[in-house]
PDB file of N, CA and C in Angstrom:
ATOM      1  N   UNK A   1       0.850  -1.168   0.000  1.00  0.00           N
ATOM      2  CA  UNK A   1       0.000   0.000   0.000  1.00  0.00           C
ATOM      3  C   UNK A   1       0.899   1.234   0.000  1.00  0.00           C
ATOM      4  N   UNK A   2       0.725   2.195  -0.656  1.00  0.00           N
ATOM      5  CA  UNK A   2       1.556   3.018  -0.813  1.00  0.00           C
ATOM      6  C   UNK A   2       0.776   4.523  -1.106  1.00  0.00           C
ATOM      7  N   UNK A   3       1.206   5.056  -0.259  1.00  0.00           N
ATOM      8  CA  UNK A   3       0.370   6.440   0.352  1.00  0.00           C
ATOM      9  C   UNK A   3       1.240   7.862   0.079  1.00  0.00           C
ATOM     10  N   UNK A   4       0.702   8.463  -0.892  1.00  0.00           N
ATOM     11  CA  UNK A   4       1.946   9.841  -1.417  1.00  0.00           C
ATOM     12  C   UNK A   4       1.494  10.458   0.031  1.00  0.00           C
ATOM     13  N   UNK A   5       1.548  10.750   0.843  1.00  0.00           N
ATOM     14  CA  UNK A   5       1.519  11.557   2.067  1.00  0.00           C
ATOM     15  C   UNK A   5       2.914  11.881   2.875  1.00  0.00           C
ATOM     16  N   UNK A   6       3.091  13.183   2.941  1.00  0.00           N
ATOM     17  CA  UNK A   6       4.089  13.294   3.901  1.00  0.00           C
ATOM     18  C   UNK A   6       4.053  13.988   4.720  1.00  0.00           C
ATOM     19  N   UNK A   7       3.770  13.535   6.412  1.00  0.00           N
ATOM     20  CA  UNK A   7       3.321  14.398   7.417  1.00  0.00           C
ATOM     21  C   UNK A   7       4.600  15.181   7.745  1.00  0.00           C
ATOM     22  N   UNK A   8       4.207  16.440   8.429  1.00  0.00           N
ATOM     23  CA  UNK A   8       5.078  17.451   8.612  1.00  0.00           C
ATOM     24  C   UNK A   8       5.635  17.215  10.060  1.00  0.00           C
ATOM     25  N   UNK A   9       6.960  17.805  10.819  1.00  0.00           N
ATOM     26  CA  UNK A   9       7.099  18.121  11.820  1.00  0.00           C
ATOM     27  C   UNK A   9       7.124  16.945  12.544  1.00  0.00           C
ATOM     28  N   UNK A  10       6.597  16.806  13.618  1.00  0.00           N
ATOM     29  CA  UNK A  10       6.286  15.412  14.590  1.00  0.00           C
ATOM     30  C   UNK A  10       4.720  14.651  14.267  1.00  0.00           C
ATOM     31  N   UNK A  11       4.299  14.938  13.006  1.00  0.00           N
ATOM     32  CA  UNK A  11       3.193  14.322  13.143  1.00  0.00           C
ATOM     33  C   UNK A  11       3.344  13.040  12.530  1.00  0.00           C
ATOM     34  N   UNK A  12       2.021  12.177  12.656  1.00  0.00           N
ATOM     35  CA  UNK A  12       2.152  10.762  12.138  1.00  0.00           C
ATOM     36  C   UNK A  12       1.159  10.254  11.432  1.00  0.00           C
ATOM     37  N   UNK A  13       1.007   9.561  10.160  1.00  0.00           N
ATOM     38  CA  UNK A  13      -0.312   8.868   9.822  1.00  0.00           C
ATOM     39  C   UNK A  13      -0.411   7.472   9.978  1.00  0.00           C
ATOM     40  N   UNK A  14      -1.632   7.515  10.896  1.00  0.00           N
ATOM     41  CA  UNK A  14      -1.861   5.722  11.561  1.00  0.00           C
ATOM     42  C   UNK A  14      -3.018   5.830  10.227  1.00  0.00           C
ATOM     43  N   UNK A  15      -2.675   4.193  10.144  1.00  0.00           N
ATOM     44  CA  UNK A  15      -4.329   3.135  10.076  1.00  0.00           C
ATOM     45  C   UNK A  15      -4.992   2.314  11.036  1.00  0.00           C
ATOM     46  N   UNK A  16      -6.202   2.857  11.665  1.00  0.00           N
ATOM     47  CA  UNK A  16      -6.504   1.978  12.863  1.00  0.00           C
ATOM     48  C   UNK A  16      -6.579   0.629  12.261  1.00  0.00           C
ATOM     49  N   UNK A  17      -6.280  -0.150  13.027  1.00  0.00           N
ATOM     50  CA  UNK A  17      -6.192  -1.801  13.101  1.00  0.00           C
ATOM     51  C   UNK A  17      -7.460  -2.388  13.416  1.00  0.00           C
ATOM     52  N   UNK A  18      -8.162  -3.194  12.723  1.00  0.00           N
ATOM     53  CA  UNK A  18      -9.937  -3.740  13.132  1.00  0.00           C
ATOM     54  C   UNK A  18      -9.646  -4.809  13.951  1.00  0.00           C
ATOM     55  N   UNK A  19     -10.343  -4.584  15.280  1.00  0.00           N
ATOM     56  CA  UNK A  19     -10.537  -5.855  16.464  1.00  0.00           C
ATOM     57  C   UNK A  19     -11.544  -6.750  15.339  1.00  0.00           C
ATOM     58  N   UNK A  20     -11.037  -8.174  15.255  1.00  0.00           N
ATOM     59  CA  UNK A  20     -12.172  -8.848  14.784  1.00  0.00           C
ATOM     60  C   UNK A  20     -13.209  -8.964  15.547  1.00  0.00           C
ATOM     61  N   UNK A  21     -14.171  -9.120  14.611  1.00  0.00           N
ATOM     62  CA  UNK A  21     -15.900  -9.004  15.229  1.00  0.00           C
ATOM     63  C   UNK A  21     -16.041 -10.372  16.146  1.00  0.00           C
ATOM     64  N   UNK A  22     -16.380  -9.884  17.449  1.00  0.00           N
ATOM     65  CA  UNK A  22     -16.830 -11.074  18.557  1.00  0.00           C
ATOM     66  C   UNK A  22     -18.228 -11.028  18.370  1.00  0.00           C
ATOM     67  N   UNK A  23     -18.432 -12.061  18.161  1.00  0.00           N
ATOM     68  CA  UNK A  23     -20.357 -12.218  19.045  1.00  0.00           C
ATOM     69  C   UNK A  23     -20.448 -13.176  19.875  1.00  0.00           C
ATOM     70  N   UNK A  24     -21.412 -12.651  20.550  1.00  0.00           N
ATOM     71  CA  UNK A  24     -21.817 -13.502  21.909  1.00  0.00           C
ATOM     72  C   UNK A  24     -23.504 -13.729  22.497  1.00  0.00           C
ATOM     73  N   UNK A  25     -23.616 -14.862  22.274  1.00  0.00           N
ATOM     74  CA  UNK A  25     -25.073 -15.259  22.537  1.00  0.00           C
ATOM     75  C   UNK A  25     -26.256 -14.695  21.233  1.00  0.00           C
ATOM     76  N   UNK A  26     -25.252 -15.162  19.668  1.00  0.00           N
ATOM     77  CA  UNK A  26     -25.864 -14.366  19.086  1.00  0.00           C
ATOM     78  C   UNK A  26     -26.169 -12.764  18.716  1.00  0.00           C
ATOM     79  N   UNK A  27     -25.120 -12.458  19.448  1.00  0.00           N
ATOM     80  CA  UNK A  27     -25.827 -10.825  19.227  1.00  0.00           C
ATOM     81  C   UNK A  27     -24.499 -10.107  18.333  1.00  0.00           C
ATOM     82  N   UNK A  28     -24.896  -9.469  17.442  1.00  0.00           N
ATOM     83  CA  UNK A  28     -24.350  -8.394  16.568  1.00  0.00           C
ATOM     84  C   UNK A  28     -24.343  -7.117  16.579  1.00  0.00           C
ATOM     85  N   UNK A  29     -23.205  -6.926  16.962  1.00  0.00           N
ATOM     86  CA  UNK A  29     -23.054  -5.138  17.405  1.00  0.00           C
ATOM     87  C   UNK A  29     -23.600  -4.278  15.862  1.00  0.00           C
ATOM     88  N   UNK A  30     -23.498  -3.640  15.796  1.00  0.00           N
ATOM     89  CA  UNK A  30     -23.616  -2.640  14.215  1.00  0.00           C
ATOM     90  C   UNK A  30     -22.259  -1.655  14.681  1.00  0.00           C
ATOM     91  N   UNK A  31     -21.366  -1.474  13.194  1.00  0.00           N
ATOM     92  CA  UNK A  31     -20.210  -1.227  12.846  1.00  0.00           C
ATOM     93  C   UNK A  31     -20.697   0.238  13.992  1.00  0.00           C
ATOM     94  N   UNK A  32     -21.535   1.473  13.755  1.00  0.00           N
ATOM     95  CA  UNK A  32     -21.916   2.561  14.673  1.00  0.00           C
ATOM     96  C   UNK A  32     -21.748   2.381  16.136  1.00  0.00           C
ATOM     97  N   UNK A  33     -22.082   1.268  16.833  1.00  0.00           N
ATOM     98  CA  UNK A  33     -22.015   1.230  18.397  1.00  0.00           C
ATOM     99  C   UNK A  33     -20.535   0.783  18.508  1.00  0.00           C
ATOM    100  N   UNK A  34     -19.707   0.446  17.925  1.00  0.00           N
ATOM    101  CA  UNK A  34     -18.737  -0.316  18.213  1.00  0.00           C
ATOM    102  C   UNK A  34     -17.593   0.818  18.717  1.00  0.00           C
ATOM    103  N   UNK A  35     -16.780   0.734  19.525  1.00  0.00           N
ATOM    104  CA  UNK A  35     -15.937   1.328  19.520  1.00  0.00           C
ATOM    105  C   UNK A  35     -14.875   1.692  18.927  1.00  0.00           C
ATOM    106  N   UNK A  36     -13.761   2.628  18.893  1.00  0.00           N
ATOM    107  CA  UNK A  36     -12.940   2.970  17.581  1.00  0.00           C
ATOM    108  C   UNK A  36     -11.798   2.536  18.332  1.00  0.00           C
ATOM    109  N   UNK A  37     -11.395   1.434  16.823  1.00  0.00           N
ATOM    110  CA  UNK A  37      -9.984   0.754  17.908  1.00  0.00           C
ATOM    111  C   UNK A  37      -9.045   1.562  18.270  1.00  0.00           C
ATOM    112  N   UNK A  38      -8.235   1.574  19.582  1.00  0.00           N
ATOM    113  CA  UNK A  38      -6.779   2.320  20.110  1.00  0.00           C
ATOM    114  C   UNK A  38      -5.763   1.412  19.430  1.00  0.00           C
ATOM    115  N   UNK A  39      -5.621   0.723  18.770  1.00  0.00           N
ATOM    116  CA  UNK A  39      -4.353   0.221  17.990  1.00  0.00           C
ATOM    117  C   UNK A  39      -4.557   0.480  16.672  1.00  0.00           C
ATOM    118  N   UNK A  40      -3.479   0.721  16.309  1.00  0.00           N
ATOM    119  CA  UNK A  40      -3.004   1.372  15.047  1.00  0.00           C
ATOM    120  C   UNK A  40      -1.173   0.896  14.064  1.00  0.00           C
ATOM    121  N   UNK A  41      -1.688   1.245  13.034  1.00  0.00           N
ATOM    122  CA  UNK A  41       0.087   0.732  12.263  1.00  0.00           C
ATOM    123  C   UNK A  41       0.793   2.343  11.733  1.00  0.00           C
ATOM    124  N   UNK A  42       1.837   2.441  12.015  1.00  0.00           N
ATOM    125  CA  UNK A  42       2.475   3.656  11.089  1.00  0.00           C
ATOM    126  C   UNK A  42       2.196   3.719  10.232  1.00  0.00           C
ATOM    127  N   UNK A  43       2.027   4.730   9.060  1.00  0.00           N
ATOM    128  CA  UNK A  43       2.010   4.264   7.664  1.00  0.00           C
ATOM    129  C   UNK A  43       3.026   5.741   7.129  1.00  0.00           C
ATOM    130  N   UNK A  44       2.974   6.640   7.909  1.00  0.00           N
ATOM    131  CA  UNK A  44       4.014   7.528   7.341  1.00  0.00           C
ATOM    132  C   UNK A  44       4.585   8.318   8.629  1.00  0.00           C
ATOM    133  N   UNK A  45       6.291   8.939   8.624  1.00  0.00           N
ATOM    134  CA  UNK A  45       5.871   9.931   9.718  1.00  0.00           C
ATOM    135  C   UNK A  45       6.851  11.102   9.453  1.00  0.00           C
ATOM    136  N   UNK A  46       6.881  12.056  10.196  1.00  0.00           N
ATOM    137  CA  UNK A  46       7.276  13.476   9.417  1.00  0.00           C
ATOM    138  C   UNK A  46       8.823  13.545   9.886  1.00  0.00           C
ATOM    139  N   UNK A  47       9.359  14.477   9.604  1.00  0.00           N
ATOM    140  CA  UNK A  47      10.905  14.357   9.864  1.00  0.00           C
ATOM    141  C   UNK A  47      11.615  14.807  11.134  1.00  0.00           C
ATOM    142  N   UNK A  48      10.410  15.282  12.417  1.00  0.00           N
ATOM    143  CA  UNK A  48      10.598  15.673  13.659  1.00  0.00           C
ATOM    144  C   UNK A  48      10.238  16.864  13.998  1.00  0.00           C
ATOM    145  N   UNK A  49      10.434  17.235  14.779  1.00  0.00           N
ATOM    146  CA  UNK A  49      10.849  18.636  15.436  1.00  0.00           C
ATOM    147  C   UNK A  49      11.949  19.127  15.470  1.00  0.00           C
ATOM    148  N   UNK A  50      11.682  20.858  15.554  1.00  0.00           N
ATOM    149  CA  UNK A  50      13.027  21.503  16.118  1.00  0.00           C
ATOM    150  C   UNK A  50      12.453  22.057  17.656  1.00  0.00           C
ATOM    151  N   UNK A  51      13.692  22.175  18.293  1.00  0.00           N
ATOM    152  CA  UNK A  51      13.814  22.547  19.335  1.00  0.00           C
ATOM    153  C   UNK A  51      15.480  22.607  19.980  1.00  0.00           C
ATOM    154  N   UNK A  52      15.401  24.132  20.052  1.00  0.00           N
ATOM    155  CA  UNK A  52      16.534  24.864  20.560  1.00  0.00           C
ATOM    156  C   UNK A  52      17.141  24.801  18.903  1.00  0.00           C
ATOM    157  N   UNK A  53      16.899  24.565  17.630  1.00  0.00           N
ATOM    158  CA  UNK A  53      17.635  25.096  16.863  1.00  0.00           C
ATOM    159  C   UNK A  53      17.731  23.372  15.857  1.00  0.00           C
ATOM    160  N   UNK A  54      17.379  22.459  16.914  1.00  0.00           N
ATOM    161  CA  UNK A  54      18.026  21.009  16.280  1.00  0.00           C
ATOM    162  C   UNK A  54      16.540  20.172  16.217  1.00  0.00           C
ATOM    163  N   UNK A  55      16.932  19.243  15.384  1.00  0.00           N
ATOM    164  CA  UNK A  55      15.863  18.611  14.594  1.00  0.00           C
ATOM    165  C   UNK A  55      15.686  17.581  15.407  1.00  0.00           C
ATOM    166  N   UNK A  56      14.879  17.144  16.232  1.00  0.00           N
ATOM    167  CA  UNK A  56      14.837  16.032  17.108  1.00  0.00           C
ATOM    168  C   UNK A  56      13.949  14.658  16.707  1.00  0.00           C
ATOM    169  N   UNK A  57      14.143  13.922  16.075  1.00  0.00           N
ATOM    170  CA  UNK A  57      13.473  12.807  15.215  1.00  0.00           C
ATOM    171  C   UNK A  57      12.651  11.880  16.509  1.00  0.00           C
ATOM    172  N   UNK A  58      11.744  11.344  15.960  1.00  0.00           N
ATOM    173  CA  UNK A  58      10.676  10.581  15.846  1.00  0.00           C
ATOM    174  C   UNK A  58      11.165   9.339  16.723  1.00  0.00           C
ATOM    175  N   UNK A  59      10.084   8.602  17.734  1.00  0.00           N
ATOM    176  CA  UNK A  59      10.378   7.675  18.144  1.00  0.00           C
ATOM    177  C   UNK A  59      10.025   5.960  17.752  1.00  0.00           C
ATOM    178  N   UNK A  60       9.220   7.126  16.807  1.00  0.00           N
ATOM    179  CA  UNK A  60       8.111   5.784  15.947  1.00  0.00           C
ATOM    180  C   UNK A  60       8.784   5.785  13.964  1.00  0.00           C
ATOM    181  N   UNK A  61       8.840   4.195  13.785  1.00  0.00           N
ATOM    182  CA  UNK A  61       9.322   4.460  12.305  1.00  0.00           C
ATOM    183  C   UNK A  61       8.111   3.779  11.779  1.00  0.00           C
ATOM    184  N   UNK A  62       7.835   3.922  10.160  1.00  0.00           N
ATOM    185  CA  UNK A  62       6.601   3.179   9.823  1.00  0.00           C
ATOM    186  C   UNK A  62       6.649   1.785   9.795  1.00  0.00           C
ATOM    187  N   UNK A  63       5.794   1.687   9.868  1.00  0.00           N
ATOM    188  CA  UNK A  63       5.463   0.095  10.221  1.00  0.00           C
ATOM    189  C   UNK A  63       5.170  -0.559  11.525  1.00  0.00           C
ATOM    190  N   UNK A  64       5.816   0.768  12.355  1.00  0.00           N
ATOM    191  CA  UNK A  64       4.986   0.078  13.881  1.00  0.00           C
ATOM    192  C   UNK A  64       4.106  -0.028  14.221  1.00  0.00           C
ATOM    193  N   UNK A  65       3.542  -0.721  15.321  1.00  0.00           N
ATOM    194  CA  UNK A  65       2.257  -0.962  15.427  1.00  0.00           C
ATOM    195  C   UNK A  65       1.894   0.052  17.287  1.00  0.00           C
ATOM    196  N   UNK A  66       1.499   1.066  17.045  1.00  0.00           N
ATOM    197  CA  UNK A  66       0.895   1.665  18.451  1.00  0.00           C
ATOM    198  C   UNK A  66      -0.029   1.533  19.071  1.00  0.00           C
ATOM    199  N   UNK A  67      -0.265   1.985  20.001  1.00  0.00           N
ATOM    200  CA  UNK A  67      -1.489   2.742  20.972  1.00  0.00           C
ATOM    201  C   UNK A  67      -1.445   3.851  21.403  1.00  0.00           C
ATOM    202  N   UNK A  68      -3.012   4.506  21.234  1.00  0.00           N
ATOM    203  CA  UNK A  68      -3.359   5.871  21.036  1.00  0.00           C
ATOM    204  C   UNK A  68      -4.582   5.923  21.634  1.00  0.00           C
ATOM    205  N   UNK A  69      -4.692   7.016  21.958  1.00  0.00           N
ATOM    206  CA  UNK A  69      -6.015   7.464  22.488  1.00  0.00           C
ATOM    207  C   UNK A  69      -7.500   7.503  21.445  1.00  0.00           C
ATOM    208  N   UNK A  70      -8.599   7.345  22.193  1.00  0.00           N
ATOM    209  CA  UNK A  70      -9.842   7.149  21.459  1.00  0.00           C
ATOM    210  C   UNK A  70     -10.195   8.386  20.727  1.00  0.00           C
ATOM    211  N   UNK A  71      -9.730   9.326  21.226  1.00  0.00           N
ATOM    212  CA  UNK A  71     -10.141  10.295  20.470  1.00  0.00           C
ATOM    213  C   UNK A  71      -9.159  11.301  19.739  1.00  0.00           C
ATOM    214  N   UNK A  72      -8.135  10.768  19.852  1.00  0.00           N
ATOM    215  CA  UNK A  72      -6.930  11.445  19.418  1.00  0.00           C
ATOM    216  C   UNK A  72      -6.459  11.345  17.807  1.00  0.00           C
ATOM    217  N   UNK A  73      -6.213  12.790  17.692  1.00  0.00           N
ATOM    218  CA  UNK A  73      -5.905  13.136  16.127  1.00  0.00           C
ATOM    219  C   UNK A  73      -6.986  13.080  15.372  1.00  0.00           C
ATOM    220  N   UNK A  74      -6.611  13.781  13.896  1.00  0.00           N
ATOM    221  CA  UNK A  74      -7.448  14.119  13.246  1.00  0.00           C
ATOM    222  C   UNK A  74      -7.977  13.534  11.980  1.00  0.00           C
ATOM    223  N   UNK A  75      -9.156  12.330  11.697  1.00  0.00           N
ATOM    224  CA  UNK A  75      -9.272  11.347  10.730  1.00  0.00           C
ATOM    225  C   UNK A  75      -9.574  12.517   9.611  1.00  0.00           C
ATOM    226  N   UNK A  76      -8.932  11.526   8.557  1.00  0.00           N
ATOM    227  CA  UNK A  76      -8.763  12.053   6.875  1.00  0.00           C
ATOM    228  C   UNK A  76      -9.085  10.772   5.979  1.00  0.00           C
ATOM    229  N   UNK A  77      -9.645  11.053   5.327  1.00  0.00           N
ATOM    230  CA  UNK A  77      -9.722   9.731   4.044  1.00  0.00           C
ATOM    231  C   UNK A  77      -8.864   9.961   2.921  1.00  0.00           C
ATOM    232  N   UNK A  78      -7.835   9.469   2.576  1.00  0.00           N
ATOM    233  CA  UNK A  78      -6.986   9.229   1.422  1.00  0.00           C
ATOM    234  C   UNK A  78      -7.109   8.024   0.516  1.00  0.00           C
ATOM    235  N   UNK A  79      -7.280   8.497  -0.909  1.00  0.00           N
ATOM    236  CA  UNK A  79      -7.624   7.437  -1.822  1.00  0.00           C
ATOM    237  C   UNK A  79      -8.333   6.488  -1.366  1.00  0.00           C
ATOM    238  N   UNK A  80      -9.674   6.833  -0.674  1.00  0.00           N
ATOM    239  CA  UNK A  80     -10.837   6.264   0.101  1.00  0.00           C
ATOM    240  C   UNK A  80     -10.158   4.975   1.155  1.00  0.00           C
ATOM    241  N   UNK A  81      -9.630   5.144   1.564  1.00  0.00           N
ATOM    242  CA  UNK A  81      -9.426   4.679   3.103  1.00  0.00           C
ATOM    243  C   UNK A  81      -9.361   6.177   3.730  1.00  0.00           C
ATOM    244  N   UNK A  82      -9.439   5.038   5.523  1.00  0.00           N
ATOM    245  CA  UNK A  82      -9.232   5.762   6.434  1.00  0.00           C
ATOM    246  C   UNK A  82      -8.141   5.913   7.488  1.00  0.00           C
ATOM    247  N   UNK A  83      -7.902   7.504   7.483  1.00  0.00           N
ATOM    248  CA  UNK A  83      -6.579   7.262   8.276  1.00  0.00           C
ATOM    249  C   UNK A  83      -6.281   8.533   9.461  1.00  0.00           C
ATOM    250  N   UNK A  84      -5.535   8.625  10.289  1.00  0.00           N
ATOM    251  CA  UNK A  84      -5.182   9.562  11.381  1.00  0.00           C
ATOM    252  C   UNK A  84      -4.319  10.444  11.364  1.00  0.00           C
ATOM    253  N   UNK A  85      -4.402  11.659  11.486  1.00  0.00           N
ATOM    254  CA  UNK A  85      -3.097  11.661  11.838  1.00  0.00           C
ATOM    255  C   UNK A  85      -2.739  12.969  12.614  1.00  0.00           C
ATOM    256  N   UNK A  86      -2.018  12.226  13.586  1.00  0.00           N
ATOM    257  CA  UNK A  86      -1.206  12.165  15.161  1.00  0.00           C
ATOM    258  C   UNK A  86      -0.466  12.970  15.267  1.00  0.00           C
ATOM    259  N   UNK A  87       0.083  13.751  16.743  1.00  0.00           N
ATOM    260  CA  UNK A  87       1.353  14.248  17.070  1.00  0.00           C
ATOM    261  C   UNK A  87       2.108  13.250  17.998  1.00  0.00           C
ATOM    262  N   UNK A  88       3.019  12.755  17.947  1.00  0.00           N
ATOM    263  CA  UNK A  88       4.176  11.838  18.629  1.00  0.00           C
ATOM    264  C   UNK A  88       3.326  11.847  19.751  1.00  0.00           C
ATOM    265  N   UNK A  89       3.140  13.093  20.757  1.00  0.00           N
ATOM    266  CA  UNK A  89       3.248  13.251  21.903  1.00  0.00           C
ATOM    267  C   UNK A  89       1.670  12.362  22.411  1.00  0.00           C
ATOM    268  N   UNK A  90       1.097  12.208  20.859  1.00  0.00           N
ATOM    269  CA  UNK A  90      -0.236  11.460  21.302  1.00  0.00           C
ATOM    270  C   UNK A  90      -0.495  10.123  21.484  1.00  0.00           C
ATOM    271  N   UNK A  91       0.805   9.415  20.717  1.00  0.00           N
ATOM    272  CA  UNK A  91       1.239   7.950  20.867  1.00  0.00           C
ATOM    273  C   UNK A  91       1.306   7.633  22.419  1.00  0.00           C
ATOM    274  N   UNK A  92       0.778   6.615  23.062  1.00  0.00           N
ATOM    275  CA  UNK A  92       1.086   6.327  24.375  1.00  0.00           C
ATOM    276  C   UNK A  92       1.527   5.101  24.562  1.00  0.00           C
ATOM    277  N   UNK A  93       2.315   4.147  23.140  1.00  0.00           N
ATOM    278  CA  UNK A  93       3.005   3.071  23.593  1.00  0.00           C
ATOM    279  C   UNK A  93       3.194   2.834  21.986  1.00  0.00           C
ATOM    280  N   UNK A  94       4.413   1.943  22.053  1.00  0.00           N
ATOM    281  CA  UNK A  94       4.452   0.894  20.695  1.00  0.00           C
ATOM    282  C   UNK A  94       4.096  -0.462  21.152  1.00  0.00           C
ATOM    283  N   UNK A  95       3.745  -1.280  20.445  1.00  0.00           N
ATOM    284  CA  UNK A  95       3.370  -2.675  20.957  1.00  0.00           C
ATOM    285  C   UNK A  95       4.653  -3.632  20.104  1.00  0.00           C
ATOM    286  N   UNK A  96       5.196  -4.461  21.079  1.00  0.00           N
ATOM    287  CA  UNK A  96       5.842  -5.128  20.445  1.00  0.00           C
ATOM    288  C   UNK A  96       5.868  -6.102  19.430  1.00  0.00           C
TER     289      UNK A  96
END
């Protein structure tokens, strides 16, 4: 998959990751009630910050797989998918 996007500064573009669909006792959520997954994959990220004069790079490279907050950053659709995108400081883990 290959995405002309290039985020600026410290920002990042995730693709949330889909929890596969559980059911239980028969019952089927609808895609609307479901919650919006907190895991996510890199798919691009910008070339850092400055601060004090120096370019301070990124802790995340693409392809990792994070966790992020439910409501964090700002969804965009590119070449009809869907995607995020983040400031570093909003990442709250990589998953190994």
């Amino acid at each position: 998959m290959a995405v002309n996007v290039k985020p600026i500064s410290d920002r990042i573009l995730v693709r949330r990751l889909e929890e596969p669909e559980a059911k239980r006792g028969g019952i089927i959520i609808p895609d609307t009630a479901k919650e919006k997954p907190q895991q996510g994959e890199v798919i691009a990220v910008g070339p850092g910050r400055f601060e004090d004069g120096k370019r301070i790079p990124l802790d995340v490279k693409k392809g990792d797989k994070v966790l992020m907050g439910k409501y964090s950053g700002s969804e965009v659709k590119i070449d009809g998918n869907d995607y995020i995108i983040i400031r570093e400081d909003e990442i709250l883990a990589i998953v190994a």
